[in-house]
Protein backbone atom coordinates (compact mmCIF):
# COMPACT_ATOMS: atom_id res chain seq x y z
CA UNK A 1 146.96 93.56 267.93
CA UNK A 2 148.73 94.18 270.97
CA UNK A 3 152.10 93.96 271.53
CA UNK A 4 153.60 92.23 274.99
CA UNK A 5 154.99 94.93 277.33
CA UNK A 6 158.92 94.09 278.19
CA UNK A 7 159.28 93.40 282.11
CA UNK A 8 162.03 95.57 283.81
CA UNK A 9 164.15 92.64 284.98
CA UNK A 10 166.93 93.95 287.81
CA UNK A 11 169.85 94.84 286.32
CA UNK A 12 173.31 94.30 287.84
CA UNK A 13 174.77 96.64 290.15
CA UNK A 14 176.75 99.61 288.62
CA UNK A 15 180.72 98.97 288.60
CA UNK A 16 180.34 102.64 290.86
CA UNK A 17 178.21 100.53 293.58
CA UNK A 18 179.20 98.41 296.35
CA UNK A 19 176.78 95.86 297.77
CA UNK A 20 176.19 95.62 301.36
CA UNK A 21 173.71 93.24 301.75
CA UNK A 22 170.21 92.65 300.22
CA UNK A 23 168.96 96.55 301.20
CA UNK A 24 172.27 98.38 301.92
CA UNK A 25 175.01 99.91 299.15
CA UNK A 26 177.74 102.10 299.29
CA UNK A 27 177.37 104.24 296.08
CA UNK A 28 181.04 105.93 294.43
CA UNK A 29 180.65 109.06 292.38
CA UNK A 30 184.11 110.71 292.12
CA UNK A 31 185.32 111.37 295.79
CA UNK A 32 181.69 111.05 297.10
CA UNK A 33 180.26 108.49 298.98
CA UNK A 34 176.53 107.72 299.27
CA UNK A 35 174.76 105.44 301.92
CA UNK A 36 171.60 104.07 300.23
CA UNK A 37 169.24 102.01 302.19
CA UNK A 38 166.38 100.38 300.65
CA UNK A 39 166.74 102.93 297.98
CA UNK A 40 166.87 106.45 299.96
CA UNK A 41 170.34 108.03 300.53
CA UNK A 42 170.81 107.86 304.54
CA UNK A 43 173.96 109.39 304.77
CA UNK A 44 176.59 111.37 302.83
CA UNK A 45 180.40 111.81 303.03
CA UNK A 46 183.69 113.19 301.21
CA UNK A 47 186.08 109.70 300.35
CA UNK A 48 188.87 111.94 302.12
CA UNK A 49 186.52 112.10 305.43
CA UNK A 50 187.84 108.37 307.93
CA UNK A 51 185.74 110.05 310.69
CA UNK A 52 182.86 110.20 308.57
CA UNK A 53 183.70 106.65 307.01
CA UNK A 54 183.84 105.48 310.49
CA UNK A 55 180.93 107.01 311.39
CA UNK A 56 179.25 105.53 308.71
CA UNK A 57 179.71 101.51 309.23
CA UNK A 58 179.25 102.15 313.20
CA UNK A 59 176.04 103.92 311.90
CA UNK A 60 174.95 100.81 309.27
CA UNK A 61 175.09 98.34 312.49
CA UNK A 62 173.81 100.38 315.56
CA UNK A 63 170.68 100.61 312.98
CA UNK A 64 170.28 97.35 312.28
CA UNK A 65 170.63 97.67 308.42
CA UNK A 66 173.28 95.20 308.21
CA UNK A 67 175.56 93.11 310.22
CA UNK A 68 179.51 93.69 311.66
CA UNK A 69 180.77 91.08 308.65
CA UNK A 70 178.83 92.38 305.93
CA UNK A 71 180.28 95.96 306.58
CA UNK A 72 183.77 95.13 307.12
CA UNK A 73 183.81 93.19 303.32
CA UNK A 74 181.86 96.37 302.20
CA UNK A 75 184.43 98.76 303.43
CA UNK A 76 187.63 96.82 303.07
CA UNK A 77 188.08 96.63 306.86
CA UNK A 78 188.50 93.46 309.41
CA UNK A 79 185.40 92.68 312.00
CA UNK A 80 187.84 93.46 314.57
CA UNK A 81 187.95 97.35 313.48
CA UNK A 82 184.24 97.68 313.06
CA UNK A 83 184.15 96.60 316.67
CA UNK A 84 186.67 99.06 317.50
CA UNK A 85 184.73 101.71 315.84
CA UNK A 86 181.67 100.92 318.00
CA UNK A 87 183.64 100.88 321.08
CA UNK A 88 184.90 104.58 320.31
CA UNK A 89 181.71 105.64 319.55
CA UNK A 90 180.04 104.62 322.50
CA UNK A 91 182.44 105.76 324.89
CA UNK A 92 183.56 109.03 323.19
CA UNK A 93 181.43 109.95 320.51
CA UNK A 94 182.56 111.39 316.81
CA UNK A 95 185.66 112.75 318.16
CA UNK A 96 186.81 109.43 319.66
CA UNK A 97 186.42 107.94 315.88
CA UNK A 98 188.83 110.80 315.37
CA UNK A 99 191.80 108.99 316.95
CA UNK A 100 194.55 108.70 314.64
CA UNK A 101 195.48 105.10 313.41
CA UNK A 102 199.03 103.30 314.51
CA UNK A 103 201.27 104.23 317.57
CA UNK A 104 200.56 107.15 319.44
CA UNK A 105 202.83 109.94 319.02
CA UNK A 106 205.00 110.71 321.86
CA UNK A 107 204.24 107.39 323.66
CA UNK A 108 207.10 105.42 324.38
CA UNK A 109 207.54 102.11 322.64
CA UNK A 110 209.41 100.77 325.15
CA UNK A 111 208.03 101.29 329.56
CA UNK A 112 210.20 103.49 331.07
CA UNK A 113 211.17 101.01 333.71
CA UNK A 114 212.16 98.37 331.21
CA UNK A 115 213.67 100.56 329.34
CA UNK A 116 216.16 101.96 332.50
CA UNK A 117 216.76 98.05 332.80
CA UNK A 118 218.11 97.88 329.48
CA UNK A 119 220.35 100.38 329.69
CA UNK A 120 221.50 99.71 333.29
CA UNK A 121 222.82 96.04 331.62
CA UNK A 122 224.04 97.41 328.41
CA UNK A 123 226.25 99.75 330.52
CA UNK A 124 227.33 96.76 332.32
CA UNK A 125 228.96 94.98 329.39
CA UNK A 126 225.96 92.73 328.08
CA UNK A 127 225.35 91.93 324.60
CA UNK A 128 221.54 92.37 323.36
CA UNK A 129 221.14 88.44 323.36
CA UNK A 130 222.28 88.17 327.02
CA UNK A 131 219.70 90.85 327.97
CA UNK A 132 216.90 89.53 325.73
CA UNK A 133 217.87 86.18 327.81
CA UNK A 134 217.75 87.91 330.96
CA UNK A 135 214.28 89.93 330.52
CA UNK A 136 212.73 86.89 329.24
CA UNK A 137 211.98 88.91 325.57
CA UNK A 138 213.14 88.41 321.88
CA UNK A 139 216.56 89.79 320.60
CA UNK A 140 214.52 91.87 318.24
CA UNK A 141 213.09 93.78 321.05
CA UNK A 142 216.45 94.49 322.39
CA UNK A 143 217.56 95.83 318.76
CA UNK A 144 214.58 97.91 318.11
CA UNK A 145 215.77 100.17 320.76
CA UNK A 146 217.48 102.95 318.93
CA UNK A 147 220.95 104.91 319.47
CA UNK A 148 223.64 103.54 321.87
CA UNK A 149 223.08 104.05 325.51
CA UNK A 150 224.27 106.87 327.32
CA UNK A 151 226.62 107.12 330.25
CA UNK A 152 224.09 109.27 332.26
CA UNK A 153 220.98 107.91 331.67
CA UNK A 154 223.27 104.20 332.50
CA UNK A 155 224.25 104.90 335.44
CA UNK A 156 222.96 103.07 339.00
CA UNK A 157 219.57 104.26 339.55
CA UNK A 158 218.98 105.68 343.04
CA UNK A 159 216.39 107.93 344.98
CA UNK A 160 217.10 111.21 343.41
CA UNK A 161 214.74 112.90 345.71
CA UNK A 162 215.46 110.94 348.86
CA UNK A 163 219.16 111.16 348.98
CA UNK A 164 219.85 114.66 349.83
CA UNK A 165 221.97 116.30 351.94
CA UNK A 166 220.87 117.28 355.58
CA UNK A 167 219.59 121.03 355.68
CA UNK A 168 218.65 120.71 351.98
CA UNK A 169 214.84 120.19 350.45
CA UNK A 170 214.06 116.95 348.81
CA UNK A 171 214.01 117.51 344.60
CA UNK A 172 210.33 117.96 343.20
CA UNK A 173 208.80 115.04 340.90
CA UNK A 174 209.98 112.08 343.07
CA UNK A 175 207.47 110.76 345.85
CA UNK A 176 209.17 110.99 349.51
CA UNK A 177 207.43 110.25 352.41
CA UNK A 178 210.35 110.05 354.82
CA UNK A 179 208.90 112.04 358.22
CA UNK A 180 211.85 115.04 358.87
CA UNK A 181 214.39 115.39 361.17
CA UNK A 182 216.31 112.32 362.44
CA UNK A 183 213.63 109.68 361.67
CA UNK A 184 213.92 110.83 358.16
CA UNK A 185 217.77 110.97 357.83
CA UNK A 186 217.63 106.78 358.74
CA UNK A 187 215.24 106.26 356.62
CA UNK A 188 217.23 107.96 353.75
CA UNK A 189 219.88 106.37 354.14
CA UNK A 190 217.50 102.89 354.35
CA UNK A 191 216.55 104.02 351.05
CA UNK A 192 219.55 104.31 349.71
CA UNK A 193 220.94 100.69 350.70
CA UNK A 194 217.53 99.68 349.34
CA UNK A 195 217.69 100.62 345.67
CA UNK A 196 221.25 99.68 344.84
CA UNK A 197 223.52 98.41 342.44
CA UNK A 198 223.14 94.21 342.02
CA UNK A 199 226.79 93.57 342.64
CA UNK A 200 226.77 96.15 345.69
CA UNK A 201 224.48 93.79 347.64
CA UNK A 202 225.59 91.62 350.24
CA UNK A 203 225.57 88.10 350.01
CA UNK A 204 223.43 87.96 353.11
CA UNK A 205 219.47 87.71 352.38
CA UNK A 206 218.32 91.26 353.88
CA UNK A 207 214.53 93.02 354.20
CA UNK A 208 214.78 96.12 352.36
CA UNK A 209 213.66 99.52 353.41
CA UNK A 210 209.58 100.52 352.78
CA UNK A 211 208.54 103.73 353.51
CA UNK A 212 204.75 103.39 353.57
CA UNK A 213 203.41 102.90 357.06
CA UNK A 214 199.75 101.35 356.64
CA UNK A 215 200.39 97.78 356.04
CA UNK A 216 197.17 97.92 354.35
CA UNK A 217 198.28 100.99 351.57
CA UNK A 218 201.51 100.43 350.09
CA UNK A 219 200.74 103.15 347.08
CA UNK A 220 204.31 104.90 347.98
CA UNK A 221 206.14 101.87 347.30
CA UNK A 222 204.01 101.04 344.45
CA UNK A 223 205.20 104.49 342.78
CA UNK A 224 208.35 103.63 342.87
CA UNK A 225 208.13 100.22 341.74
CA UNK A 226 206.46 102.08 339.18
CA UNK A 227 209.40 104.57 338.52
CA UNK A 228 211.97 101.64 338.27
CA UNK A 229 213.37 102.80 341.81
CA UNK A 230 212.35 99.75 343.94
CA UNK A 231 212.80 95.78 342.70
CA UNK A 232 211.07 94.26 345.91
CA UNK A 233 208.33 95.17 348.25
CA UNK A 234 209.36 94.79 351.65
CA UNK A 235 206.67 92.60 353.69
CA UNK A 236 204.91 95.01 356.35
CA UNK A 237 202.50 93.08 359.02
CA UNK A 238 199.95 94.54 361.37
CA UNK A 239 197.76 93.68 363.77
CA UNK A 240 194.97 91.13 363.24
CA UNK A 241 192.39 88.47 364.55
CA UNK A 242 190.95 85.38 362.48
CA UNK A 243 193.45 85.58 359.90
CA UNK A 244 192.75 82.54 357.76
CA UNK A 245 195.71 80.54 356.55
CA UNK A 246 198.41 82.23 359.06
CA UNK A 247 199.71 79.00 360.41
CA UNK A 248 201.65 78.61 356.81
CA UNK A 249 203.60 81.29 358.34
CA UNK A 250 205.28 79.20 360.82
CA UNK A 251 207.07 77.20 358.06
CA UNK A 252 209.25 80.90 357.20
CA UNK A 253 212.32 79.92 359.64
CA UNK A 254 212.26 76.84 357.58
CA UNK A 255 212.22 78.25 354.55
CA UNK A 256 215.08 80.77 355.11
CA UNK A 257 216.97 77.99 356.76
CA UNK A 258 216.98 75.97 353.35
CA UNK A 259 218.81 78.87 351.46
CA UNK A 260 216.47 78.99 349.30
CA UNK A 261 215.98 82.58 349.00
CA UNK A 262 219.48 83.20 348.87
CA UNK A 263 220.61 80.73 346.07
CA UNK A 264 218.06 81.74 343.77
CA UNK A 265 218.78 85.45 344.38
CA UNK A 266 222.82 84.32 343.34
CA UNK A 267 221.02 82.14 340.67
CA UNK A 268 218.38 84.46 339.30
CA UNK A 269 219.75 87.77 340.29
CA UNK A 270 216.41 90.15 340.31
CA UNK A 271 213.84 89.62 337.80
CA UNK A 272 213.97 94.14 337.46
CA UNK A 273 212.13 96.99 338.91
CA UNK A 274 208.86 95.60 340.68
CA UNK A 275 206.32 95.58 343.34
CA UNK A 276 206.54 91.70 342.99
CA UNK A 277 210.23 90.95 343.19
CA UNK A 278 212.14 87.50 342.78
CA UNK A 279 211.54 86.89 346.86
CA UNK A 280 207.84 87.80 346.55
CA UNK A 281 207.28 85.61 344.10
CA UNK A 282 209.02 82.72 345.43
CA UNK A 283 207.45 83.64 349.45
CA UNK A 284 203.95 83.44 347.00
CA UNK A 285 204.44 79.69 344.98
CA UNK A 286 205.56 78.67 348.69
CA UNK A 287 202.95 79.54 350.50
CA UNK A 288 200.78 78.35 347.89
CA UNK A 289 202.16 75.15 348.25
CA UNK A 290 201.02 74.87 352.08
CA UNK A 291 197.66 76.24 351.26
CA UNK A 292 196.78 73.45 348.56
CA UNK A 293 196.69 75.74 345.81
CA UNK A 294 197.82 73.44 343.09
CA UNK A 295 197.77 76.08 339.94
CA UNK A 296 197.85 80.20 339.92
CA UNK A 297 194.79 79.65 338.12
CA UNK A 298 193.05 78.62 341.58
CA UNK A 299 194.38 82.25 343.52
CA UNK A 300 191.30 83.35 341.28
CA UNK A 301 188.94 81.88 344.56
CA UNK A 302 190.59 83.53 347.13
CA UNK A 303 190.52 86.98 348.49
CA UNK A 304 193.66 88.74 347.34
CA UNK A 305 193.72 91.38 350.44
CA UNK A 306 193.55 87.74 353.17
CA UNK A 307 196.59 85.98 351.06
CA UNK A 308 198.73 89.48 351.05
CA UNK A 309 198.25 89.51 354.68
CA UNK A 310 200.08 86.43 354.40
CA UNK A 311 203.08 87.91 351.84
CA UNK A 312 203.34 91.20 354.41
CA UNK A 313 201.60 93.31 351.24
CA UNK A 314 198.50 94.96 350.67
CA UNK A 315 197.13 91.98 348.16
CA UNK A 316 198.65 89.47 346.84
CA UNK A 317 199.83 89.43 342.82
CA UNK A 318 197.32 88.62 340.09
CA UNK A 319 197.25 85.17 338.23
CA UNK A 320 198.52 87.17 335.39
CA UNK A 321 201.51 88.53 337.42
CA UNK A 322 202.59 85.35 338.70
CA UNK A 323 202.76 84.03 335.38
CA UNK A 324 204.92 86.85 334.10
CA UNK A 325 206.83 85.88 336.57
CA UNK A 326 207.05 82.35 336.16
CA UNK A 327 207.85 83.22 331.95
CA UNK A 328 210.67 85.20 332.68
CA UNK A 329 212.21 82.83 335.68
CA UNK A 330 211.53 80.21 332.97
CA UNK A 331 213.64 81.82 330.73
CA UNK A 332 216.94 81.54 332.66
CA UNK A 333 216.99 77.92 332.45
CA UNK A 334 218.31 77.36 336.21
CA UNK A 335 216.03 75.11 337.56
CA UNK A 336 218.40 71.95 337.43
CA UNK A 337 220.83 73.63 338.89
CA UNK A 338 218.79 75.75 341.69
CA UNK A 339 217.80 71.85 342.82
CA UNK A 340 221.35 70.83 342.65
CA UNK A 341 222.60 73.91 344.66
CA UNK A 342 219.50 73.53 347.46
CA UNK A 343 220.42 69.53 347.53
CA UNK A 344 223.93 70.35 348.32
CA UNK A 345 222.68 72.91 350.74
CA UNK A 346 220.82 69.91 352.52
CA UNK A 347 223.93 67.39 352.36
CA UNK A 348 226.19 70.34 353.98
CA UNK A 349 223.60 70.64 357.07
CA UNK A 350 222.31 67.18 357.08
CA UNK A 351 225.08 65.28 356.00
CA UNK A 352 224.53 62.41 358.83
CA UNK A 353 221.34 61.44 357.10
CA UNK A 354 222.60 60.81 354.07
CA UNK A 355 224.00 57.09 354.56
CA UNK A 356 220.89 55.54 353.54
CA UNK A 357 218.94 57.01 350.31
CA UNK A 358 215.48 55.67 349.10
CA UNK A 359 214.91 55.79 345.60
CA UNK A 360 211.28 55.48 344.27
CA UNK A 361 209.74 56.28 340.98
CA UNK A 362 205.87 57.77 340.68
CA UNK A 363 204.11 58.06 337.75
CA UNK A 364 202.39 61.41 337.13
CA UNK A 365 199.57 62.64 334.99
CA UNK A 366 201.04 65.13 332.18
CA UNK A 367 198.84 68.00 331.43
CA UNK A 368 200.84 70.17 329.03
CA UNK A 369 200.83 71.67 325.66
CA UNK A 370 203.94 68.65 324.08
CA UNK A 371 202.42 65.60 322.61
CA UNK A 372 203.39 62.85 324.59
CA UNK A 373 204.40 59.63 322.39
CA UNK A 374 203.15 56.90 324.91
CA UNK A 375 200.66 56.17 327.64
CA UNK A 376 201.10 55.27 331.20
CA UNK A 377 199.15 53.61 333.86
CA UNK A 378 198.02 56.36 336.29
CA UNK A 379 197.10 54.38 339.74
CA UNK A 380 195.06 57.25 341.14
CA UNK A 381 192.44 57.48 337.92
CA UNK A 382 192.84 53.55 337.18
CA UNK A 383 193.59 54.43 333.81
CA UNK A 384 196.36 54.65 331.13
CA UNK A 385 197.05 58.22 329.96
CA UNK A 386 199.63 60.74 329.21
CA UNK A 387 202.33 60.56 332.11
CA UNK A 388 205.94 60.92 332.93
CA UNK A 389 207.36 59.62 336.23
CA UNK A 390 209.23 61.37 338.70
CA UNK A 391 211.90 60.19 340.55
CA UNK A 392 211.98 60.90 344.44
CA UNK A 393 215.57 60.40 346.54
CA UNK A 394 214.57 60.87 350.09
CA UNK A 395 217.25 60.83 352.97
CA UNK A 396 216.91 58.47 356.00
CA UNK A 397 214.45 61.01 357.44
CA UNK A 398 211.74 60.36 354.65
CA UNK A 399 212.73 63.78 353.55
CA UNK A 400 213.39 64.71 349.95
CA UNK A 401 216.67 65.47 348.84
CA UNK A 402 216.19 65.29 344.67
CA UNK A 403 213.18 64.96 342.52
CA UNK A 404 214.50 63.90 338.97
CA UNK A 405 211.83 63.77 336.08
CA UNK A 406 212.83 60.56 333.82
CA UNK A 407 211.44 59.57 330.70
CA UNK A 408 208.06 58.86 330.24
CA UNK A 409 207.42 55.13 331.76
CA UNK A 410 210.48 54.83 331.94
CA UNK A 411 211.61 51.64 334.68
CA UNK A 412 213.83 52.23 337.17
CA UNK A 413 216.77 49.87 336.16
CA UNK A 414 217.22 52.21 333.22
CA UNK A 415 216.73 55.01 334.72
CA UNK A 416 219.22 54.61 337.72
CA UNK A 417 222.47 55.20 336.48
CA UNK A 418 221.51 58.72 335.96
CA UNK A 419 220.14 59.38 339.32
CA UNK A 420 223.19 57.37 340.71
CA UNK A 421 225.57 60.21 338.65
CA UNK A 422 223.29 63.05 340.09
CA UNK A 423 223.28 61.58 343.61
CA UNK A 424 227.51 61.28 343.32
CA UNK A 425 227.71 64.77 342.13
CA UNK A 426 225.35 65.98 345.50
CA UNK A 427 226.51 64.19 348.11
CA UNK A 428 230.35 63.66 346.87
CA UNK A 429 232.51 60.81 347.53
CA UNK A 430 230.81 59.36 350.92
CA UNK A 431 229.32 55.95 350.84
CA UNK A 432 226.16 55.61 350.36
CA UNK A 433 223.53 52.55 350.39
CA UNK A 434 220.59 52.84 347.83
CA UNK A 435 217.29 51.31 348.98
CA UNK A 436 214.85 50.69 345.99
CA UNK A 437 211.92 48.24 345.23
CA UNK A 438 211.56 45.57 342.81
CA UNK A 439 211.45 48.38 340.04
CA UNK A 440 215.12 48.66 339.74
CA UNK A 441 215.91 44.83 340.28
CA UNK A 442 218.82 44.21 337.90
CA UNK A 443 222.03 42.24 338.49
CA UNK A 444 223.79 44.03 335.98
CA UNK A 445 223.00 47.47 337.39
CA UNK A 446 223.94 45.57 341.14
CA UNK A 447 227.71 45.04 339.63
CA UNK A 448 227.96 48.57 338.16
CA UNK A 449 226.83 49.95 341.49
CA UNK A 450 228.80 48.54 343.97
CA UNK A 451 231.82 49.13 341.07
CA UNK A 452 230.42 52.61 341.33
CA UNK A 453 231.16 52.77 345.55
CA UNK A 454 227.43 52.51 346.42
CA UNK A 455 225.84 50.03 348.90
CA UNK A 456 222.91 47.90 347.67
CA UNK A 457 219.96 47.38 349.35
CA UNK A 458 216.35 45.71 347.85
């Protein structure tokens, strides 16, 4: 009689195996480690070994045997590193998987440039929450720097290799491309008024010193933007033909005329060292304004090199750039009062205009990140959606003097005593007759107005 054979039935894996996937395992013995595909040992390696470990789950998915997930549960690492690995590998090879893990010693932590900014305000009296609020960054950042700040490294930065006496060579390690002789002394000592102290500048909006000479290559003031030695380019034009958007540049005397440059320079102070300084930036959103260029998103679809013709630079700042830019001017908080300061600016040079002051309230579509309670009717889409309304004052001209944002649908019977209290604040104690519509009929609100010294008229 025969007996029945047993069948081998697969046993479970050894506690000393790892399971890749169906084919793949990692196999433990001691401080070895085995790579066994479909049964045959592939590849070899000493538990101590990361480059060979590294090598070994870039090697698992170049082949094919198994995929980016399955290798990172294997070997106790995130998809995100296994990428990494294979990025190494193909641009550097083993020795690229070589790279040691964390910070790289002997790189700063902290750029050189904002790091020079830091100190120049510590030195200056500012606590680490004022700074953090000036650079637009955490409080944390400011404490991680270590060790006080010394007096040297504190002190007003200034062109170490530019300001030198006459007769004497410039100091190695700076970039100078001053021409000699007398040309260069001036433009030393344009230099020097260039990069100085905040509270040694003049009240009176200036063009500061550049000393590259192509209008199309600004590298030598890009080097020391870089170096923490320059915090605005200076705009350089040349000649041109066909230059596409350079009737915007008429608008400039108007512009400059409004103050605005100047208040937000006694508002903002500088945003630091930069190629793309606080009057760049502002020049940019401007002429973006004129062009039709509704979001930074949109300088994407034009030519860089054609808009910095506009700016007087090279090319004009990234989408990235401007929003840096836009963070850390968002950070001060001085909008309100940058509008209040230019209104006031207005009232002082077109004071006659101000007897009569329309009032009108549009409704505008909200697109942001907040989560907007209630609906309004937009009249442009024919449709209710997320809105808030802006307020418009305009001056007898039909040009604007405030633009409040109010409450979402909010009408304007409730929402005129506040513009009535910022209207009184801008224009002082003159009197002044309010034209409005229908929106903001009210006999209630008439009383408090003409209580208020203000002249009704709907």
């Amino acid at each position: 009689m025969s007996t029945q054979e047993a069948l081998a039935l697969p046993s479970p894996a050894p506690s000393n195996t790892v399971v890749i996937n169906a084919r793949c395992s990692l196999r433990i013995q001691a401080d070895q480690r085995v790579i066994v595909v479909a049964g045959l040992p592939v590849h070899h390696y000493c538990a101590e070994d990361e480059v060979a470990e590294a090598y070994a789950t870039v090697f698992l998915v170049e082949s094919g045997f198994a995929q980016q997930s399955d290798v990172a549960r294997a070997f106790a690492r995130s998809v995100r590193t296994i990428r990494r690995y294979q990025a190494r590998y193909a641009s550097g090879g083993m020795a690229a998987l070589g790279r040691e893990q964390g910070w790289r010693p002997g790189r700063r932590r902290i750029s050189g440039k904002r790091l020079r900014s830091i100190e120049m305000l510590k030195s200056q009296g500012m606590s680490n929450r004022a700074i953090a609020h000036r650079l637009g960054v955490t409080e944390k950042a400011i404490r991680k720097l270590v060790g006080p700040s010394k007096a040297a490294e504190s002190a007003q930065l200034v062109l170490p290799a530019i300001a030198t006496e006459a007769g004497k060579p410039a100091a190695s390690g700076v970039p100078s491309a001053a021409p000699s002789g007398e040309d260069g002394d001036r433009a030393t000592e344009s230099a020097q008024e260039t990069v100085t102290a905040p509270e040694a500048v003049n009240d009176d909006e200036r063009v500061p010193m550049s000393l590259d000479r192509d209008a199309s290559d600004r590298t030598l003031d890009r080097q020391l933007a870089l170096y923490g030695l320059l915090d605005d380019a200076a705009p350089l034009f040349c000649e041109g033909s066909s230059v596409p958007g350079a009737g915007v540049l008429l608008a400039l005397p108007c512009l400059i005329a409004s103050g605005l440059f100047e208040i937000s320079r006694k508002l903002y102070g500088e945003i630091g060292p930069a190629f793309y300084g606080l009057r760049t930036t502002l020049l940019t959103l401007l002429l973006m304004a004129l062009l039709r260029i509704k979001r930074p998103e949109q300088l994407k679809e034009k030519d860089p090199a054609a808009f910095g013709r506009l700016l007087g630079l090279d090319r004009a700042p990234e989408v990235k750039t401007l929003r840096r830019r836009l963070t850390r001017l968002a950070a001060r908080h001085c909008a309100e009062q940058l509008g209040a300061e230019l209104a006031r600016r207005r009232v002082d040079q077109r004071g006659h205009l101000m007897g009569f002051l329309y009032i009108d309230g549009h409704v505008r579509a909200y697109h942001g990140q907040r989560v907007v309670s209630s609906n309004a009717y937009v009249a442009r889409r024919h449709l209710a959606m997320p809105a808030c309304t802006d307020y418009w004052i305009n001056d007898s001209s039909s040009d604007p003097l405030l633009v409040i944002t109010g409450e979402v649908d909010a009408a304007l019977s409730k929402a005129m005593p506040r513009l009535l209290r910022e209207v009184r604040e801008v224009v002082g104690e003159r009197r002044v007759t309010i034209v409005f519509d229908r929106g903001g009929w009210s006999p209630k609100l008439f009383a408090a107005m003409i209580k208020d010294g203000f002249d009704v008229l709907t």
